[in-house]
Protein backbone atom coordinates (compact mmCIF):
# COMPACT_ATOMS: atom_id res chain seq x y z
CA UNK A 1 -74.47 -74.41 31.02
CA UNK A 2 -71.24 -73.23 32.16
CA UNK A 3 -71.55 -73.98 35.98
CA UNK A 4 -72.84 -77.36 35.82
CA UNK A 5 -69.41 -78.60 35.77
CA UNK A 6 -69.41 -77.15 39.10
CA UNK A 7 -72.31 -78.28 41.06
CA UNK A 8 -71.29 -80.10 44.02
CA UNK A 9 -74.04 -82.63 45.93
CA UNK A 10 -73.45 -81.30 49.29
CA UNK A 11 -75.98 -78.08 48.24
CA UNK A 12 -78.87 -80.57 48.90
CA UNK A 13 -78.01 -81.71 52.16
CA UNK A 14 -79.24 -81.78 55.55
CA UNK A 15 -78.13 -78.12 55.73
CA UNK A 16 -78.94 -76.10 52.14
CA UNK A 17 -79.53 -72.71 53.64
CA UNK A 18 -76.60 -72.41 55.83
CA UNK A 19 -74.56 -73.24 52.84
CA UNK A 20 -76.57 -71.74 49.76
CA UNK A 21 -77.07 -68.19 51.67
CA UNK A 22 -73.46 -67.88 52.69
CA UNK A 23 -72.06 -68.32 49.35
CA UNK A 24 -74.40 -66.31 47.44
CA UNK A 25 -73.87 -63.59 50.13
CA UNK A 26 -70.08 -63.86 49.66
CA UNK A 27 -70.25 -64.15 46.05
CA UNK A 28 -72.23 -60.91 45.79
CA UNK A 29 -69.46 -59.54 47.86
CA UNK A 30 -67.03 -60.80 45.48
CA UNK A 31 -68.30 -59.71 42.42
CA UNK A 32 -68.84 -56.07 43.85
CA UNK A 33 -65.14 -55.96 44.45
CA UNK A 34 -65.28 -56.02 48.30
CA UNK A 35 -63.06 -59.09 48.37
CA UNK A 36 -61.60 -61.03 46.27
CA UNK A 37 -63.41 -64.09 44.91
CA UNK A 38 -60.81 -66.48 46.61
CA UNK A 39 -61.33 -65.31 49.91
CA UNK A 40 -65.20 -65.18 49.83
CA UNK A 41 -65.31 -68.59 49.41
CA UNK A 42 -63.43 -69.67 52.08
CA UNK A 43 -65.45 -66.99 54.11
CA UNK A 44 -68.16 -68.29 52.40
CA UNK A 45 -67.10 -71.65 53.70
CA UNK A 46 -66.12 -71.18 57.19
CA UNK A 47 -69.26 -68.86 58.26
CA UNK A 48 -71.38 -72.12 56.90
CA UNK A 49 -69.54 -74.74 58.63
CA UNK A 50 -69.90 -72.19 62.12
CA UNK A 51 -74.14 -72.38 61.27
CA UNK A 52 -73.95 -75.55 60.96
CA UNK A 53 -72.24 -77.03 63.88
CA UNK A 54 -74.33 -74.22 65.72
CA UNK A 55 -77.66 -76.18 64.47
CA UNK A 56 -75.68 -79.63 65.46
């Protein structure tokens, strides 16, 4: 599988669906052409970090 060269641990932390639900949200996003895929995942990224040190 292509993506397993990407999976990265943190996905099955203390926090998976902050993190999980942002990115697929922004990748959706991305791959409807509403943004380019760069900038989703940093959105992706930032909105995730906010949740999180919200829940902290």
């Amino acid at each position: 599988m292509a993506g397993v060269d990407y999976a990265t641990s943190w996905q099955v932390g203390q926090y998976p669906a902050a993190i999980v639900n942002n990115f697929d949200n922004q990748f959706v996003s991305a791959l409807l052409g509403q943004q380019p895929l760069k900038q989703a995942m940093l959105r992706a990224e930032n909105e995730a970090n906010q949740q999180i040190r919200a829940m902290e």
